[in-house]
Structures are given as structure tokens and as C-alpha cells.
PDB file of N, CA and C in Angstrom:
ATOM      1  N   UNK A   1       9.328  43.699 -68.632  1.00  0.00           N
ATOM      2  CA  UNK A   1       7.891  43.713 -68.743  1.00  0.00           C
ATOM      3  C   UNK A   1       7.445  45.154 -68.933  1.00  0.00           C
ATOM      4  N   UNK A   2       7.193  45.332 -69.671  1.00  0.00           N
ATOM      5  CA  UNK A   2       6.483  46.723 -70.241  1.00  0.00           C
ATOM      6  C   UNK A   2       4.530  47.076 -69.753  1.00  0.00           C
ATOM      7  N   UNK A   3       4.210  47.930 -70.058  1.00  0.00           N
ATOM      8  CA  UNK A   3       3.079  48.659 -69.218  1.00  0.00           C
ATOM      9  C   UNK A   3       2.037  47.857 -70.593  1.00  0.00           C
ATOM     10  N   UNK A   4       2.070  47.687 -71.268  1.00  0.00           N
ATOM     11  CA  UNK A   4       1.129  46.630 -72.510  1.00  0.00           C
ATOM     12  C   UNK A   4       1.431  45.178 -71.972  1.00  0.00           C
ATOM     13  N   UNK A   5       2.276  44.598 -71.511  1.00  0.00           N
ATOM     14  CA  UNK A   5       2.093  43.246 -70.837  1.00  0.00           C
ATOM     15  C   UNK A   5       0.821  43.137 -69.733  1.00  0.00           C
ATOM     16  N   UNK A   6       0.808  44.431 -69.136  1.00  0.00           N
ATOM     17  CA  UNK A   6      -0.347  44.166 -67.861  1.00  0.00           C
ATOM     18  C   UNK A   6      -1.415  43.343 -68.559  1.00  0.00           C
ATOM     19  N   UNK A   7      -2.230  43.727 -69.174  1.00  0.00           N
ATOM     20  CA  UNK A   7      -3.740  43.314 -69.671  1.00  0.00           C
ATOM     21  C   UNK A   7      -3.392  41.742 -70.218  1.00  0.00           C
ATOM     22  N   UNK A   8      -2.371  41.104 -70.757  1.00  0.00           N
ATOM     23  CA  UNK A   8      -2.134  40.385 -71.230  1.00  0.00           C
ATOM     24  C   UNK A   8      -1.948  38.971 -70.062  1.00  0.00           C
ATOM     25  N   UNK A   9      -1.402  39.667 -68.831  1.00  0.00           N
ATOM     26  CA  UNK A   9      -1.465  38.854 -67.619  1.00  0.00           C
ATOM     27  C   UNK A   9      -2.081  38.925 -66.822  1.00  0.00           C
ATOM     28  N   UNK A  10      -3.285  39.797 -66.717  1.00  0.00           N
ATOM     29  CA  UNK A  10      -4.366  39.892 -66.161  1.00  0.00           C
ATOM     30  C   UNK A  10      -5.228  39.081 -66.870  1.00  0.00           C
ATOM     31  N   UNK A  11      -5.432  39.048 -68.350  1.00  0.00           N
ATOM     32  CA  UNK A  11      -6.168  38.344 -69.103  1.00  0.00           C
ATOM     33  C   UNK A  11      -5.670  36.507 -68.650  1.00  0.00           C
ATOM     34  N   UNK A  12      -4.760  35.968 -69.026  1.00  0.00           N
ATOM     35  CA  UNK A  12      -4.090  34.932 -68.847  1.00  0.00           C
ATOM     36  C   UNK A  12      -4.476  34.460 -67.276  1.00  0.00           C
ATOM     37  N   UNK A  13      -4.425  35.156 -66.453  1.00  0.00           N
ATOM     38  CA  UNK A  13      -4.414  34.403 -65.335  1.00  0.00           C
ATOM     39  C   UNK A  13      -6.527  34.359 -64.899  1.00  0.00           C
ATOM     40  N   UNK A  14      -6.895  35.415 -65.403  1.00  0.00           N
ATOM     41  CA  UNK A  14      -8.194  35.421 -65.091  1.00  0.00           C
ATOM     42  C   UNK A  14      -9.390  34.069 -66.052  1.00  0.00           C
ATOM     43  N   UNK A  15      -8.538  33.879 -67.473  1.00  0.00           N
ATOM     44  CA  UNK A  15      -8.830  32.548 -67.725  1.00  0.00           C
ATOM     45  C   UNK A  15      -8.213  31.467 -67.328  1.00  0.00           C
ATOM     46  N   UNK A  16      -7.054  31.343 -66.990  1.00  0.00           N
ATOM     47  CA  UNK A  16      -6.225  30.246 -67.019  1.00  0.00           C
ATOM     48  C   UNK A  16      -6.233  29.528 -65.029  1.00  0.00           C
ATOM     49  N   UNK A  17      -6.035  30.596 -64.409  1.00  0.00           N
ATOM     50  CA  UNK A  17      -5.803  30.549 -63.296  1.00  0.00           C
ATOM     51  C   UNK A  17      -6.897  29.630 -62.345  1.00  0.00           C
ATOM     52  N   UNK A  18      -8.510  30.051 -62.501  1.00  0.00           N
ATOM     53  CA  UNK A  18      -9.139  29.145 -62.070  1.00  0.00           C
ATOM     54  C   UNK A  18      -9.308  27.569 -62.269  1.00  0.00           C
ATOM     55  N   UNK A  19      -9.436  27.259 -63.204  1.00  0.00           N
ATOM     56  CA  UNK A  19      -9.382  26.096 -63.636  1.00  0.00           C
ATOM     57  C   UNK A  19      -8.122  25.553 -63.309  1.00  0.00           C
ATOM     58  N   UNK A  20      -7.119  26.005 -63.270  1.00  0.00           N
ATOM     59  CA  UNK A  20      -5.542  25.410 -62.463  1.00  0.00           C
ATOM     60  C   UNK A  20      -6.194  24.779 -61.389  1.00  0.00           C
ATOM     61  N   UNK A  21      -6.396  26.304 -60.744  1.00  0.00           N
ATOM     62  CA  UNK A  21      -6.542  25.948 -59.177  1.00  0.00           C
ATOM     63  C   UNK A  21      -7.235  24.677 -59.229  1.00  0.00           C
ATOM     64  N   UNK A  22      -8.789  24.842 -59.678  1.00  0.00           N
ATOM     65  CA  UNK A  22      -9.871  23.579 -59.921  1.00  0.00           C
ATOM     66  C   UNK A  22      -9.028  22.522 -59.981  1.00  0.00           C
ATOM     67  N   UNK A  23      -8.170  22.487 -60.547  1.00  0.00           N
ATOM     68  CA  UNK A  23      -7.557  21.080 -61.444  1.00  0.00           C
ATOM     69  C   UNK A  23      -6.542  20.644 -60.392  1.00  0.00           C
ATOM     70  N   UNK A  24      -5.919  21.507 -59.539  1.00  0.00           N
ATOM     71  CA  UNK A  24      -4.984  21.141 -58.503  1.00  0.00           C
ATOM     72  C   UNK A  24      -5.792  20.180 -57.052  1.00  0.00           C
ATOM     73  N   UNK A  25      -6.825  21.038 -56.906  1.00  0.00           N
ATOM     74  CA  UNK A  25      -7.501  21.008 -56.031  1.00  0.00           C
ATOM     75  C   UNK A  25      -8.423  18.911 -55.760  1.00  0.00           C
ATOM     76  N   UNK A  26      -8.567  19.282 -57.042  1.00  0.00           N
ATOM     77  CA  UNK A  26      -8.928  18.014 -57.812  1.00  0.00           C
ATOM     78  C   UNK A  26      -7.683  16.732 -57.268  1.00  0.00           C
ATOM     79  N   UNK A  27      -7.171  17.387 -57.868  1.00  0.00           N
ATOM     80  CA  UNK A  27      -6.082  16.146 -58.235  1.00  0.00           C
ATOM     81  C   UNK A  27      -5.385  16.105 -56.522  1.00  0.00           C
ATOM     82  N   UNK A  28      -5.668  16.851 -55.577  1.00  0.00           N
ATOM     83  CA  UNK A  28      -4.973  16.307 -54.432  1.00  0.00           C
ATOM     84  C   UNK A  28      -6.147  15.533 -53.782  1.00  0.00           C
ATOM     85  N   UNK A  29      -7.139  15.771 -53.972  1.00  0.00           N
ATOM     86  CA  UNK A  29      -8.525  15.150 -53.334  1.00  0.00           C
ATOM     87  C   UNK A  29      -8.551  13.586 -53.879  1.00  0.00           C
ATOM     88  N   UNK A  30      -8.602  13.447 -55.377  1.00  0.00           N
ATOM     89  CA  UNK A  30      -8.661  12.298 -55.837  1.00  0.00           C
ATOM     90  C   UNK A  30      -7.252  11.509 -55.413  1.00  0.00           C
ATOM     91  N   UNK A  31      -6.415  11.926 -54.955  1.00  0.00           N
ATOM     92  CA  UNK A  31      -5.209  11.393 -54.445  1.00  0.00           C
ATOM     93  C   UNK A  31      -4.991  10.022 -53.594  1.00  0.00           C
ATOM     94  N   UNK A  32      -6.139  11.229 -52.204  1.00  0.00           N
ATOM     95  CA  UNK A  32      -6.176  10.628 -51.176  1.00  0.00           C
ATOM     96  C   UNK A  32      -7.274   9.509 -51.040  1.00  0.00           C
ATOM     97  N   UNK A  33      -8.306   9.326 -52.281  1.00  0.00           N
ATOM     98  CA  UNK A  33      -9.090   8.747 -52.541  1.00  0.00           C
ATOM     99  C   UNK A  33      -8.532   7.869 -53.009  1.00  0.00           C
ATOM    100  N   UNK A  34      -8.126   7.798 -53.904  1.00  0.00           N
ATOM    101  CA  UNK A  34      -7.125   6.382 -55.280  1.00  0.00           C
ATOM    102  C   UNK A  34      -6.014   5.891 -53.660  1.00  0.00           C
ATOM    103  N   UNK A  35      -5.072   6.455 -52.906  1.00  0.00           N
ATOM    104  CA  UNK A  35      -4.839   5.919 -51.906  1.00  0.00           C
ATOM    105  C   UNK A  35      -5.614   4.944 -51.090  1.00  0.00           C
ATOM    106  N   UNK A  36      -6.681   5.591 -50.574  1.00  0.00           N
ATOM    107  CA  UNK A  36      -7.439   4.295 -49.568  1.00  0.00           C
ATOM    108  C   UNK A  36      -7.782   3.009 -51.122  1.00  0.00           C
ATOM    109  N   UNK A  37      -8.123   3.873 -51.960  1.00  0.00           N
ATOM    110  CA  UNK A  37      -9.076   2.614 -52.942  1.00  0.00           C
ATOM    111  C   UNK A  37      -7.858   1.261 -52.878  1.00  0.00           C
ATOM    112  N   UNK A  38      -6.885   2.000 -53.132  1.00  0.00           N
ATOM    113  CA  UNK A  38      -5.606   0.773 -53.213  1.00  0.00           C
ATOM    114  C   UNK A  38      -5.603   0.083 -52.087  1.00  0.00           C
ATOM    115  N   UNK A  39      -5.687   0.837 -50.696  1.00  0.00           N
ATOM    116  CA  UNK A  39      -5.672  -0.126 -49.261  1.00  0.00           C
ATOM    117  C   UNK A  39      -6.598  -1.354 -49.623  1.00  0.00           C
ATOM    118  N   UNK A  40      -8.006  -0.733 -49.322  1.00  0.00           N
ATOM    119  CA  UNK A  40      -8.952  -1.571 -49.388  1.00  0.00           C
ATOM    120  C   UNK A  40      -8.865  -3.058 -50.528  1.00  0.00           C
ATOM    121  N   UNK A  41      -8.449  -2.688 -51.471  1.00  0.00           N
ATOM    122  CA  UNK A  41      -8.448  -3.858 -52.919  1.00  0.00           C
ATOM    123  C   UNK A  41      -6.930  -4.442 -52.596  1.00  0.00           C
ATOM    124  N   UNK A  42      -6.530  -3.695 -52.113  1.00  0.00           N
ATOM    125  CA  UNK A  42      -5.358  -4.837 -51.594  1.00  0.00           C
ATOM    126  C   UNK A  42      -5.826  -6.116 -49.933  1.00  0.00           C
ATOM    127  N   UNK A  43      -6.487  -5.373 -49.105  1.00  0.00           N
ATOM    128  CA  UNK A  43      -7.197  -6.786 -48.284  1.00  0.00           C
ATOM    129  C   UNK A  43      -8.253  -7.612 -48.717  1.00  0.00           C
ATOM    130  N   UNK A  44      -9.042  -6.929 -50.353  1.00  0.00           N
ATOM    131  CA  UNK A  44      -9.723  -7.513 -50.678  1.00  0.00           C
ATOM    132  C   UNK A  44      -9.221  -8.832 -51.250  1.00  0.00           C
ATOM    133  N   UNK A  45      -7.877  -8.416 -52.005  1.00  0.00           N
ATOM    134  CA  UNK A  45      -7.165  -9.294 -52.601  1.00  0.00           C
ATOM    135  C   UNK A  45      -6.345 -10.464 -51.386  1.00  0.00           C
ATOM    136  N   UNK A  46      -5.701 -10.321 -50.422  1.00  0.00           N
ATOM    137  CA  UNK A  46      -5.732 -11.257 -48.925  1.00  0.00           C
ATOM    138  C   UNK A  46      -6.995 -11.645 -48.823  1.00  0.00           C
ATOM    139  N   UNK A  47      -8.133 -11.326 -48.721  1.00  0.00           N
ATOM    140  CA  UNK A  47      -9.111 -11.947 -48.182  1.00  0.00           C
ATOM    141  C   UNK A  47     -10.132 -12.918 -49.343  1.00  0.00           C
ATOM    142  N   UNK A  48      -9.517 -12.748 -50.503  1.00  0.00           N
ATOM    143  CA  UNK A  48      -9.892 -13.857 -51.668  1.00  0.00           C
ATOM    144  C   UNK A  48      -8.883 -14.738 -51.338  1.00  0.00           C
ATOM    145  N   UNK A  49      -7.337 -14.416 -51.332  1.00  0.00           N
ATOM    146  CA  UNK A  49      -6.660 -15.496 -51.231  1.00  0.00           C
ATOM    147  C   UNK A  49      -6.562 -16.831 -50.452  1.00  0.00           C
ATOM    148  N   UNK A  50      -7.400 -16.221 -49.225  1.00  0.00           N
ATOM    149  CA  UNK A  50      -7.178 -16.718 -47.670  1.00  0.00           C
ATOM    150  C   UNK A  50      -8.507 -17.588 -48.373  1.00  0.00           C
ATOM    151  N   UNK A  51      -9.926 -16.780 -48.736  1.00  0.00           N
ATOM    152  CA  UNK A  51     -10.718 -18.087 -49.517  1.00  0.00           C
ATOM    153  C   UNK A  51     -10.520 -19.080 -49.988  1.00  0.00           C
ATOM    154  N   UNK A  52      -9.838 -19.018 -51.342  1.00  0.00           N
ATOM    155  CA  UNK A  52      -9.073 -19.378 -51.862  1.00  0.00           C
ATOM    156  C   UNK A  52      -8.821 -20.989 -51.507  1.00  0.00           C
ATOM    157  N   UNK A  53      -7.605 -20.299 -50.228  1.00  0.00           N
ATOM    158  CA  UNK A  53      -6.864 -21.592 -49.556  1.00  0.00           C
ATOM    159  C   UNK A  53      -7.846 -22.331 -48.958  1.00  0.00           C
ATOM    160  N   UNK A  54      -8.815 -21.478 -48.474  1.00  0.00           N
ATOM    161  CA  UNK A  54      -9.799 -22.740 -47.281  1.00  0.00           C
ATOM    162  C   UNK A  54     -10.468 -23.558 -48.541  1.00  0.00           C
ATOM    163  N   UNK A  55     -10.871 -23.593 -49.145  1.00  0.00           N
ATOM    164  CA  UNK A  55     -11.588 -24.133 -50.478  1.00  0.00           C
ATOM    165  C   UNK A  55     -10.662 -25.388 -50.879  1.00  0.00           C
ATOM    166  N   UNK A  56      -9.564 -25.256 -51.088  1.00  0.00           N
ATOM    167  CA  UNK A  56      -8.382 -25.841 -51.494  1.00  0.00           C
ATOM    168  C   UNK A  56      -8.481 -27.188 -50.368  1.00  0.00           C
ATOM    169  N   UNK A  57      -8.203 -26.339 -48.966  1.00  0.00           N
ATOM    170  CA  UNK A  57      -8.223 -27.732 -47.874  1.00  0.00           C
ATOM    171  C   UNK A  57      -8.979 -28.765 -47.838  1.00  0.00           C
ATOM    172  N   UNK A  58     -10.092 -28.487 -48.558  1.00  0.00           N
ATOM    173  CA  UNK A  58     -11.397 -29.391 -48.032  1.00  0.00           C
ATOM    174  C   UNK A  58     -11.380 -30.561 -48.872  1.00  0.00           C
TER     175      UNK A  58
END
């Protein structure tokens, strides 16, 4: 790495670097979100089924 690379990786990370971060930051948040969403729509899905069946009995 030579003394003309500096500006070139100062440049690079001062555009590139935030928006990473943003984008990391993002993507672990929406994670834990898309996680519960799946819990929930999965008892939603038991609790249609269980409908479902009582409907069926009658």
C-alpha cells in the first residue's frame, strides 16, 4: 500500500462504510422481527386448524 492509496480508502470507506453499517444494522433488526412474525403465523395457522376441526364435528 503506497502513500496515494490513503485518499482512495478514506474516500471508499467514507462513502461506502455508512450505508454498510445502515444496511447491517437493518438487517439484524428485521431479523428478529421476520422471527417473531413466523412464531405468531405459525399459532395462527394451529388456531385455524383447531377451527377448522370444530366446524367439521358439528
Amino acid at each position: 500500500m503506497t502513500a496515494g492509496d490513503i485518499p482512495l480508502w478514506t474516500s471508499l470507506v467514507g462513502n461506502f462504510g455508512f450505508p454498510i453499517a445502515i444496511t447491517l444494522y437493518l438487517f439484524v433488526r428485521f431479523e428478529k422481527k421476520i422471527e417473531r412474525l413466523e412464531t405468531v403465523i405459525m399459532q395462527l395457522s394451529e388456531v385455524i386448524k383447531s377451527i377448522n376441526y370444530k366446524g367439521k364435528g358439528e
